[in-house]
Protein backbone atom coordinates (compact mmCIF):
# COMPACT_ATOMS: atom_id res chain seq x y z
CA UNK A 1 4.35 19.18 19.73
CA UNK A 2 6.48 16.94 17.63
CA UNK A 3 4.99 14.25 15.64
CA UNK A 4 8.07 13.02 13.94
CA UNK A 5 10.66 12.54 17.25
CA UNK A 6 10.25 8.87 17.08
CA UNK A 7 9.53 7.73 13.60
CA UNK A 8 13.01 6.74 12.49
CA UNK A 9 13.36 5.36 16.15
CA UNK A 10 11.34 2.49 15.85
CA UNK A 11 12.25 -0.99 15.94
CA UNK A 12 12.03 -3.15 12.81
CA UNK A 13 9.85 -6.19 13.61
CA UNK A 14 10.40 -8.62 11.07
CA UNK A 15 7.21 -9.44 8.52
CA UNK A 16 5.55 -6.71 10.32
CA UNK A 17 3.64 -3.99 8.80
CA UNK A 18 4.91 -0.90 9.70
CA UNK A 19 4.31 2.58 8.28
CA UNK A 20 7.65 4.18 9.16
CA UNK A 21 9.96 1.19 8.92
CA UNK A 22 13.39 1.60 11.34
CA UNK A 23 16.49 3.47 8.98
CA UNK A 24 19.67 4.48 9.58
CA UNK A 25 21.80 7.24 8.47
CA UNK A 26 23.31 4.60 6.12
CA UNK A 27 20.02 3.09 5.03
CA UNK A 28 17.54 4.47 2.99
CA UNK A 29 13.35 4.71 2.30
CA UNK A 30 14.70 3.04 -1.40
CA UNK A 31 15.85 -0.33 -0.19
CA UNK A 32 12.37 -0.94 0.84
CA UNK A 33 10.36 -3.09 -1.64
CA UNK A 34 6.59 -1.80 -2.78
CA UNK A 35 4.26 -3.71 -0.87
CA UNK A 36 2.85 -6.46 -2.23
CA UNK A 37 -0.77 -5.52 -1.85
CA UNK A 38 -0.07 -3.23 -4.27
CA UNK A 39 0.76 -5.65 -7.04
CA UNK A 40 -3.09 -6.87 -7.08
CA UNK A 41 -4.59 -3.17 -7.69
CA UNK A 42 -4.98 -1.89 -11.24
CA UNK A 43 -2.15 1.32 -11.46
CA UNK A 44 -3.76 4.29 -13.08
CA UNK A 45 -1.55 6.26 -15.02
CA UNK A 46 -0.77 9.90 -14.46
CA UNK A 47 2.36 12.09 -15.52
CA UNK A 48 3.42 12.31 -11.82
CA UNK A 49 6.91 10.93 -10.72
CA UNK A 50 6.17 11.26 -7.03
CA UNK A 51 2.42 10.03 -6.54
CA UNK A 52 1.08 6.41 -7.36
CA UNK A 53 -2.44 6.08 -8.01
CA UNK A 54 -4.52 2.80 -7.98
CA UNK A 55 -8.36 1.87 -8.55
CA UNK A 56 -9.68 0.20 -5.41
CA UNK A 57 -13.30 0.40 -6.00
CA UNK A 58 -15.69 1.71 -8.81
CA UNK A 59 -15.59 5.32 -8.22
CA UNK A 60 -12.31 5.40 -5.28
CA UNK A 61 -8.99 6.07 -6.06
CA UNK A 62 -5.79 5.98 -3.76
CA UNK A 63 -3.16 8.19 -4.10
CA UNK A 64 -0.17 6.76 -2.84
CA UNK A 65 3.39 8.12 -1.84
CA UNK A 66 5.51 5.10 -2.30
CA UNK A 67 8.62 6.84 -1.72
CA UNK A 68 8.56 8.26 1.58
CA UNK A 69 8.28 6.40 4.80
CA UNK A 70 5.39 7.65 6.03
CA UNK A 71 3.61 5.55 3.21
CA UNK A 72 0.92 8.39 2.81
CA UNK A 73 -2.07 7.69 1.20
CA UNK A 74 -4.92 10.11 0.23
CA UNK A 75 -8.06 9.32 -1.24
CA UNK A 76 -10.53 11.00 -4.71
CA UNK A 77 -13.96 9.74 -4.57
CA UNK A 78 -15.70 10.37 -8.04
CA UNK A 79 -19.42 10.66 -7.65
CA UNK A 80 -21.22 11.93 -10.73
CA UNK A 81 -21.57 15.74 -10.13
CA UNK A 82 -18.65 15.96 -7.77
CA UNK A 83 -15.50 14.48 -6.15
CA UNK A 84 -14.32 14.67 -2.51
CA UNK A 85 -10.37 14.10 -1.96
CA UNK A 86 -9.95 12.59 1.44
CA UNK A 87 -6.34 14.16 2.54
CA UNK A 88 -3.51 15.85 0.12
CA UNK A 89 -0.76 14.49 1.33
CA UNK A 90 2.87 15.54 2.27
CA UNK A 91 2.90 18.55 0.14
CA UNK A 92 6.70 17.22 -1.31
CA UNK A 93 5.04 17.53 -4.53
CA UNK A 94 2.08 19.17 -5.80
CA UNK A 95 -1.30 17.08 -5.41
CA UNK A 96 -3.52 18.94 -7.73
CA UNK A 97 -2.11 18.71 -11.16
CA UNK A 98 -2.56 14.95 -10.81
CA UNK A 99 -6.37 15.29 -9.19
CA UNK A 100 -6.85 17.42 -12.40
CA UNK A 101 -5.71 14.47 -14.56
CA UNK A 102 -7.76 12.17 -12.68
CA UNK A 103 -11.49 14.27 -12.74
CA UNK A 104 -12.89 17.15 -14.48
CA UNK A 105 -15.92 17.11 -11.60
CA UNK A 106 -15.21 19.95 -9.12
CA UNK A 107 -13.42 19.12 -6.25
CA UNK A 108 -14.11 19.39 -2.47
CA UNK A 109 -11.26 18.30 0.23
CA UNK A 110 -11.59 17.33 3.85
CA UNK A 111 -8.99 15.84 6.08
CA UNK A 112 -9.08 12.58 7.87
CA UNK A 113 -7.09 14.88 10.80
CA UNK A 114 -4.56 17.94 10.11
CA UNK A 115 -1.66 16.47 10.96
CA UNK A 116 1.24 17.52 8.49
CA UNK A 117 1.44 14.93 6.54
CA UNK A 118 -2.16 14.74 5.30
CA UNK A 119 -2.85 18.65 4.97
CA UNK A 120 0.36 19.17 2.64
CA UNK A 121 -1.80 19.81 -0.40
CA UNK A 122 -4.30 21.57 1.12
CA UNK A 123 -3.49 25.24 -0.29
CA UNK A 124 -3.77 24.13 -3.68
CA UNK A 125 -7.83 23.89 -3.31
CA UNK A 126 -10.28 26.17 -2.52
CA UNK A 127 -13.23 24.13 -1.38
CA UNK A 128 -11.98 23.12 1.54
CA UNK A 129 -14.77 21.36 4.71
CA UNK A 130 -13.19 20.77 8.43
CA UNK A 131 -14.04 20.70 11.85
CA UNK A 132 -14.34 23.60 14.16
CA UNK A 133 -11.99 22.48 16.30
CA UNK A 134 -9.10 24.67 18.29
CA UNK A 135 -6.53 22.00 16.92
CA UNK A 136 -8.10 22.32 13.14
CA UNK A 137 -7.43 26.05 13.28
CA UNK A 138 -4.64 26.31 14.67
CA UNK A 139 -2.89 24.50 11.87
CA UNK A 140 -5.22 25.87 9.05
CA UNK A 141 -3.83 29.18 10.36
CA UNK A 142 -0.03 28.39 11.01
CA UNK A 143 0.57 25.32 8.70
CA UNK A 144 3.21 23.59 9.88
CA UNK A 145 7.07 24.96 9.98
CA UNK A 146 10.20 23.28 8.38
CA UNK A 147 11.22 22.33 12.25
CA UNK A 148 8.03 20.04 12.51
CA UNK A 149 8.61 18.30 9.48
CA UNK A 150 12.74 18.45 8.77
CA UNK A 151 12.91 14.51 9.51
CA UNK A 152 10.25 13.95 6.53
CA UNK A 153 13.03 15.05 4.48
CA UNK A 154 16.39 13.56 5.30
CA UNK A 155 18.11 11.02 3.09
CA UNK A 156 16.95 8.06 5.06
CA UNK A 157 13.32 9.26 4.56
CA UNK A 158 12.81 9.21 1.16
CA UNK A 159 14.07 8.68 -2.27
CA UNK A 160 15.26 11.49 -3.99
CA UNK A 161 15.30 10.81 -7.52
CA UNK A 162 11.58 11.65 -7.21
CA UNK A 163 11.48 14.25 -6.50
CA UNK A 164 14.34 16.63 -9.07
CA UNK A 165 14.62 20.23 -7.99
CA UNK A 166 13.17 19.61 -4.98
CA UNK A 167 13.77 22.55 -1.97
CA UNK A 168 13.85 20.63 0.95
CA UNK A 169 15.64 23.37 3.00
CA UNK A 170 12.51 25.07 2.44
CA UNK A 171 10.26 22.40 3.06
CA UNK A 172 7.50 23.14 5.17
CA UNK A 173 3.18 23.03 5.35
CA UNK A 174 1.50 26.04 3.98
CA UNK A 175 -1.45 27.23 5.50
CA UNK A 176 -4.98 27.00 4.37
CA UNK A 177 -8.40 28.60 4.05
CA UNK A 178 -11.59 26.48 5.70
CA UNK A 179 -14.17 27.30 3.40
CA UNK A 180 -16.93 25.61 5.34
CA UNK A 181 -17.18 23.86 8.94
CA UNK A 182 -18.81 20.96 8.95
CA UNK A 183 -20.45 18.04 11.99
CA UNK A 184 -20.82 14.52 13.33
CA UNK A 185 -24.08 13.09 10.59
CA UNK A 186 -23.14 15.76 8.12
CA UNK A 187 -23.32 14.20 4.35
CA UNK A 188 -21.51 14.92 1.15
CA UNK A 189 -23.57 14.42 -1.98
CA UNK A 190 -21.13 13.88 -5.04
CA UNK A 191 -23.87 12.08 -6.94
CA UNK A 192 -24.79 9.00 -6.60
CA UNK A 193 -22.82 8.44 -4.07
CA UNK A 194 -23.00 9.75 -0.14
CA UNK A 195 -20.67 10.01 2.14
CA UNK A 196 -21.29 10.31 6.37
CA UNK A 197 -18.99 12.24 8.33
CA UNK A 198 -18.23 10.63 11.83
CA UNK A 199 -15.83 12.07 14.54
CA UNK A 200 -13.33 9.87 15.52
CA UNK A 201 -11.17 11.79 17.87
CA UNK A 202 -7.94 10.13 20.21
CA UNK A 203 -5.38 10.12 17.79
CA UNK A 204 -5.86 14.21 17.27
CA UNK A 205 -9.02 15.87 18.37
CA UNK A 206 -10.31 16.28 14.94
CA UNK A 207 -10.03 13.12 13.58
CA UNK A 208 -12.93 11.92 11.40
CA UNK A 209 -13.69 8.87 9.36
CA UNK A 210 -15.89 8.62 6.53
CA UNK A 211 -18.66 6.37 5.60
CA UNK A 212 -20.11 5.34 2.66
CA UNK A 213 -23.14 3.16 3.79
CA UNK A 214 -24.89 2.05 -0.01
CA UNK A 215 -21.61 0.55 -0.48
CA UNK A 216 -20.11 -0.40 2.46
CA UNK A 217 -16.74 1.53 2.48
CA UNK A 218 -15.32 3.45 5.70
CA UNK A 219 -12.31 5.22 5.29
CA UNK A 220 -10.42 5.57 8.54
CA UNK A 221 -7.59 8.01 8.36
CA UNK A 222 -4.84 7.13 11.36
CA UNK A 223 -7.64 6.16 13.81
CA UNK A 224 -6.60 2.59 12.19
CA UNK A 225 -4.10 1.04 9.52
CA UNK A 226 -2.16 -1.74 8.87
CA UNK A 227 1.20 -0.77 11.37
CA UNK A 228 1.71 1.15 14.42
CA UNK A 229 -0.88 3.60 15.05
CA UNK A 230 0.67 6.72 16.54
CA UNK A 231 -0.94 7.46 20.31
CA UNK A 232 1.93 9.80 21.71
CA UNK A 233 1.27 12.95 20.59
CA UNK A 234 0.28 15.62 23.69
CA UNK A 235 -2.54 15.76 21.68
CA UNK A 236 -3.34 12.21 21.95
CA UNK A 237 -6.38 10.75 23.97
CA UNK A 238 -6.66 7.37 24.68
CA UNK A 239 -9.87 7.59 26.27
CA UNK A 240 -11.57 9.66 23.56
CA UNK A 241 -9.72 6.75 20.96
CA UNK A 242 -11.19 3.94 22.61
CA UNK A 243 -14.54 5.20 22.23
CA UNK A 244 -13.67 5.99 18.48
CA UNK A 245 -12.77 2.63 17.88
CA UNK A 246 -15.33 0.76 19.49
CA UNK A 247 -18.19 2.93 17.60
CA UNK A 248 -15.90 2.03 14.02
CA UNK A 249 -15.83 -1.76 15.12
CA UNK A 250 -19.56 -1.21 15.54
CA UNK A 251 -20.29 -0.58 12.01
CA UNK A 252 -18.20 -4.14 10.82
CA UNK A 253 -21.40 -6.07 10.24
CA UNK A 254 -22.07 -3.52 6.81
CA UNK A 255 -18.63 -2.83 6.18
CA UNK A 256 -17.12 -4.64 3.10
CA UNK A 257 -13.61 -2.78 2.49
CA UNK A 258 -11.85 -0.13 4.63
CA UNK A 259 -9.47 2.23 3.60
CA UNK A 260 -7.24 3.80 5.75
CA UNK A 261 -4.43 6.97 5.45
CA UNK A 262 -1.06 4.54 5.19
CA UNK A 263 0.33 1.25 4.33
CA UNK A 264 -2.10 -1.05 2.84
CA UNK A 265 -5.05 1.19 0.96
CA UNK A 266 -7.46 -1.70 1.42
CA UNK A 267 -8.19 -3.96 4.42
CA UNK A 268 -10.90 -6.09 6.17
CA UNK A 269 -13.70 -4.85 7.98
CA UNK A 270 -12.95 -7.47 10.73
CA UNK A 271 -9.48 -5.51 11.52
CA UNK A 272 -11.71 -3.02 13.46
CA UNK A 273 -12.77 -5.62 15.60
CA UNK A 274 -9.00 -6.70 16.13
CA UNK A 275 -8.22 -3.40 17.01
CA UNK A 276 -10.78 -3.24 19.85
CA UNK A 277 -9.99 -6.59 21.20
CA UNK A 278 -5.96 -5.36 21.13
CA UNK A 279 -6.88 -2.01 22.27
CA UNK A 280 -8.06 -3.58 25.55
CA UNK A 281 -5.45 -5.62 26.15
CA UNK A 282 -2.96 -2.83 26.20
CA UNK A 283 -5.64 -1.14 28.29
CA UNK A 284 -5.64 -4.18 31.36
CA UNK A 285 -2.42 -4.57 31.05
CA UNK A 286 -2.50 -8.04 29.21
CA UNK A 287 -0.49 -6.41 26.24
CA UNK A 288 3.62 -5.95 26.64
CA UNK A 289 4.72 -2.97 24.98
CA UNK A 290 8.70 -2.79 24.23
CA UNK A 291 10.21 0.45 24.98
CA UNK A 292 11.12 2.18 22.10
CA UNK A 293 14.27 4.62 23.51
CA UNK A 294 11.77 7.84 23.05
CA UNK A 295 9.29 7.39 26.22
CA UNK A 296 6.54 5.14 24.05
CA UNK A 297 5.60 1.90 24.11
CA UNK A 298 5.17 -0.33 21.02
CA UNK A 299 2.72 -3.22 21.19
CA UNK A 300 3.09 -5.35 18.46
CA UNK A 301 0.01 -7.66 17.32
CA UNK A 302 -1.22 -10.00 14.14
CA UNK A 303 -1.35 -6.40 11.72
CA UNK A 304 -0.88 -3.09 13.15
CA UNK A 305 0.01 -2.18 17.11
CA UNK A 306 0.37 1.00 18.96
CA UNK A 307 2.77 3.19 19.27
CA UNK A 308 1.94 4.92 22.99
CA UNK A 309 3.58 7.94 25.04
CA UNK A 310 4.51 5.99 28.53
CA UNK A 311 3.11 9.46 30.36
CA UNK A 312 -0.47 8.86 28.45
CA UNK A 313 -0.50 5.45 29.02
CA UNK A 314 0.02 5.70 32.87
CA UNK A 315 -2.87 8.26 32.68
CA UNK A 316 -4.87 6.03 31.14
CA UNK A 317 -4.69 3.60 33.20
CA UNK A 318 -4.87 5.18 36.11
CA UNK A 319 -1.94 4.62 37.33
């Protein structure tokens, strides 16, 4: 599988949101402005040269990685007995010294989906929930190998005065211990705050969202943001997806903020509902998708689009 063979192929669409923006050997991740959504949030400061971290809601804090193109962002929810860190990140630079800075509660982690670039982190913590799923252990086991993630690390893809002393020959996913395997329904009780965990699989079989009902937050991992959603992985179902989505677009009439895993740490609920009208339109055929050079489609719309493998759309489809 590789996750990364088109991200620095895709084609710059001007005032587009995009989570891996089109570079060139001569470009780099450090021309790119901060987005502007950022400039509304309230910065918390930590001692951390690589991570950003802003207040988005009374007890939810993003962690941000401004300065690589996959615009990662992970997620600490403070209750008051505990905190749950949605994702850890690229694992460029250590995650936990700045969780430590952030809480003194103890911390549990679970990933939106263990794809590299959210599972980076993930050896630094012990208390660690998942899914049983072949595709969850298989990279808790193995981690991911410098081949798989190389392209995270090349000039163009991120700005290296950020990271001093970093080994990037090296650079690679450790493995990590599940300590517990959780389910669909199952709920996290950090006091005072509960969070539902709901499968959302398509994007990787083990993708999950979470929901916060009291206070209407979902937090969506890569089944949605604000660019082009990546659906061409061999892991990738679109059928499974469009179920995920449509049960996600479901819950819009209680949302009132959604956070998802890059870009833009805050959107609209109504998004969701974009995303299943746009979803079908790629689906009928309604949608054009421009070919990207790599076998993938990109359908461009208002916010985000889709990024699709030509072979799984075809299936799809039926054709």
């Amino acid at each position: 599988m590789k996750y990364i063979a088109s991200l620095l192929l895709l084609t710059a669409v001007s005032n587009y949101s995009l989570s891996q923006t089109n570079l060139t050997p001569a470009e780099s991740w450090c021309s790119h402005p901060p987005r502007p959504a950022f400039n509304k949030l309230t910065e918390i400061q930590t001692t951390s040269h690589w991570f950003k971290v802003y207040s988005i809601a009374r007890g939810v804090l993003a962690i941000v990685e401004p300065y690589n193109f996959e615009e990662v962002i992970s997620y600490l929810i403070i209750g008051e007995k505990k905190a749950l860190l949605f994702d850890t990140g690229m694992g460029l630079d250590s995650i936990s010294p700045v969780i430590a800075q952030l809480t003194q509660l103890p911390v549990t982690v679970i990933n939106s989906h263990t794809h590299f670039d959210h599972t980076g982190g993930n050896y630094e913590f012990k208390n660690i929930l998942a899914l049983q799923t072949p595709f969850t252990k298989h990279h808790a086991k193995q981690g991911w190998p410098h081949d798989a993630v190389k392209q995270e690390v090349t000039p163009a893809a991120l700005c290296w005065q950020y990271l001093p002393g970093a080994d990037t020959a090296n650079y690679s996913i450790k493995p990590f211990a599940v300590s517990r395997f959780v389910q669909e329904g199952d709920e996290i009780d950090l006091g005072g705050i509960k969070l539902y965990i709901m499968r959302a699989p398509g994007h990787t079989p083990d993708a999950i969202a979470l929901l916060d009902k009291q206070n209407g937050f979902l937090w969506t991992g890569d089944t949605f943001y604000e660019g082009p959603i990546y659906l061409f992985n061999e892991e990738t179902d679109l059928h499974a997806y469009e179920k995920s989505i449509a049960k996600l677009a479901g819950l819009v009439p209680v949302l009132k903020k959604v956070f998802p895993s890059h870009n833009n740490p805050v959107c609209i609920p109504e998004r969701l509902t974009s995303l299943v009208h746009d979803f079908a339109a790629v689906k009928n055929g309604k949608a054009t998708g421009t070919d990207n050079g790599e076998n993938a489609l990109l359908f461009q719309f208002d916010s985000f689009g889709f990024l699709i493998g030509k072979d799984i759309l075809k299936k799809f489809r039926g054709q």
